[in-house]
C-alpha atoms as a PDB file:
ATOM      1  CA  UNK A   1      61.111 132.207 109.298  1.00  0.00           C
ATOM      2  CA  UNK A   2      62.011 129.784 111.805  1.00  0.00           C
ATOM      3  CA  UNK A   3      62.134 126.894 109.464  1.00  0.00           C
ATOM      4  CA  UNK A   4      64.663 129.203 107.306  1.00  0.00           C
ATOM      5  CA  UNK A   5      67.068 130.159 110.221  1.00  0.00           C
ATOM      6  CA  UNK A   6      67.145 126.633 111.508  1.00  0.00           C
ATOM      7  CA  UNK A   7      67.741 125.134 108.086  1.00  0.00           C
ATOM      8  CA  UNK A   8      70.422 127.725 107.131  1.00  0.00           C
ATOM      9  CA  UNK A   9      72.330 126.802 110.160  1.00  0.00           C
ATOM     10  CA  UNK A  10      72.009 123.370 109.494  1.00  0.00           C
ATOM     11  CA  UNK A  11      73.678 123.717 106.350  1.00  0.00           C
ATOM     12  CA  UNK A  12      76.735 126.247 107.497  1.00  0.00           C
ATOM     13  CA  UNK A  13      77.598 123.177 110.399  1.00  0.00           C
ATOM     14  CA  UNK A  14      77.020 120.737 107.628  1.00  0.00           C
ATOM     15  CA  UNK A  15      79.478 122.675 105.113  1.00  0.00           C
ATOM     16  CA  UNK A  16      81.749 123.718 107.933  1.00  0.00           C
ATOM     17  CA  UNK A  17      82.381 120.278 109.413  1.00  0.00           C
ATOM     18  CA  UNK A  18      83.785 119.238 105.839  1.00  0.00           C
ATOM     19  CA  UNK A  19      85.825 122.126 105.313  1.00  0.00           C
ATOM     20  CA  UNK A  20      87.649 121.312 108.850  1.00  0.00           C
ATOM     21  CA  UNK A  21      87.916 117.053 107.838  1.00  0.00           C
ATOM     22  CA  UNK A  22      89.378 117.505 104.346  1.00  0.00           C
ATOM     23  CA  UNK A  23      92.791 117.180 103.802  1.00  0.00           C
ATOM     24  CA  UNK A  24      95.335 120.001 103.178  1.00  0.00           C
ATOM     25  CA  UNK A  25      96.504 120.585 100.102  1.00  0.00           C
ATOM     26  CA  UNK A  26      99.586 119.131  98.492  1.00  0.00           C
ATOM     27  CA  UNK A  27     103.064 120.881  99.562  1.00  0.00           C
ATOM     28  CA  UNK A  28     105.142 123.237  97.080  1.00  0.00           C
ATOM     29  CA  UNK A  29     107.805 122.168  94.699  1.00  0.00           C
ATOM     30  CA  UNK A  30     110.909 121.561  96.833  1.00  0.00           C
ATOM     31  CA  UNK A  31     113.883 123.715  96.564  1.00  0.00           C
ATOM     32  CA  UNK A  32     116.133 122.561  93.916  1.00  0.00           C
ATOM     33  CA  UNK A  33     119.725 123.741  93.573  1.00  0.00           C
ATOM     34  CA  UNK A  34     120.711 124.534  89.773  1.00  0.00           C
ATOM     35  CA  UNK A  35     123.932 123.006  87.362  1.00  0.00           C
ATOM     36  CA  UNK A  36     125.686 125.907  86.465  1.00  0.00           C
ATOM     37  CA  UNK A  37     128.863 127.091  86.745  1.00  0.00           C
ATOM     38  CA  UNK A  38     131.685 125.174  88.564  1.00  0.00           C
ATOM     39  CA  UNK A  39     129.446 122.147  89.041  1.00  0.00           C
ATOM     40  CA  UNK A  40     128.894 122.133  85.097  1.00  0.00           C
ATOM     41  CA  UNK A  41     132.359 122.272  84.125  1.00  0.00           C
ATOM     42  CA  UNK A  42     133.200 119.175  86.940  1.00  0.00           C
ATOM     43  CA  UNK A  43     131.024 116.976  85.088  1.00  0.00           C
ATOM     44  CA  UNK A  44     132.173 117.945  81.757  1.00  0.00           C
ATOM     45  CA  UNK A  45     135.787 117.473  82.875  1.00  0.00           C
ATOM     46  CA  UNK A  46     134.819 114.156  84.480  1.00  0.00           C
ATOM     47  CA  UNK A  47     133.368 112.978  81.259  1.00  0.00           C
ATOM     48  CA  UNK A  48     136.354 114.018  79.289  1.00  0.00           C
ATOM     49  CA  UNK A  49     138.673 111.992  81.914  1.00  0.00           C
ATOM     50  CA  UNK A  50     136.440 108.981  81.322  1.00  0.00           C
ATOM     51  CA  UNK A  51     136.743 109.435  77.610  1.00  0.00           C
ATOM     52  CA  UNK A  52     140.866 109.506  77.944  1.00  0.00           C
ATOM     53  CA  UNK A  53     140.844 106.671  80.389  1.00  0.00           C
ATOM     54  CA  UNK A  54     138.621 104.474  78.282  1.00  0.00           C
ATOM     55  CA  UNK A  55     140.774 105.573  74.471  1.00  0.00           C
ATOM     56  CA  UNK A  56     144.328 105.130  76.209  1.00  0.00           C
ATOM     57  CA  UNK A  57     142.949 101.115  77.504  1.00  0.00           C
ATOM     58  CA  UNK A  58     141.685 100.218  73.937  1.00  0.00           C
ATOM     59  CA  UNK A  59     145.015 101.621  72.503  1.00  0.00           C
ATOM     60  CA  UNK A  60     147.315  99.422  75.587  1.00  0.00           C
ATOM     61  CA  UNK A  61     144.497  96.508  74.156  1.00  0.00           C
ATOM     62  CA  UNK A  62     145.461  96.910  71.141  1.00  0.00           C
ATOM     63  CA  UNK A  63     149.507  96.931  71.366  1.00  0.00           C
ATOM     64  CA  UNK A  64     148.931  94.025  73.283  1.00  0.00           C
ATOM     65  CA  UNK A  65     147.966  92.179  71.026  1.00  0.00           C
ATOM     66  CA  UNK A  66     150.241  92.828  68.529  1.00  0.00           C
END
């Protein structure tokens, strides 16, 4: 019974030493703010700016040219 007891304990230190030297567990996904709404329509406009900038330099290009 004594062997039992002792052995027992043995193994709980055993387990419990590894259980307080493993590592913790990875963190949670971070917070992440979504595209909607006004930020959406910014980039769209910006894109359609870039669009209108970039046809009205071929078109000076081109008149150049001539």
């Amino acid at each position: 019974m004594k062997t039992r007891i002792l052995f027992t304990l043995t193994a709980l230190i055993l387990f419990v030493t590894e259980l307080a030297i493993a590592q913790p567990g990875l963190p949670g996904a971070p917070n992440q703010a979504p595209i909607d709404g006004g930020l959406g329509l910014l980039a769209a406009a910006g894109g359609a700016y870039a669009i209108k900038k970039l046809r009205d330099k071929r078109k000076a290009d081109e008149e150049s040219e001539l």
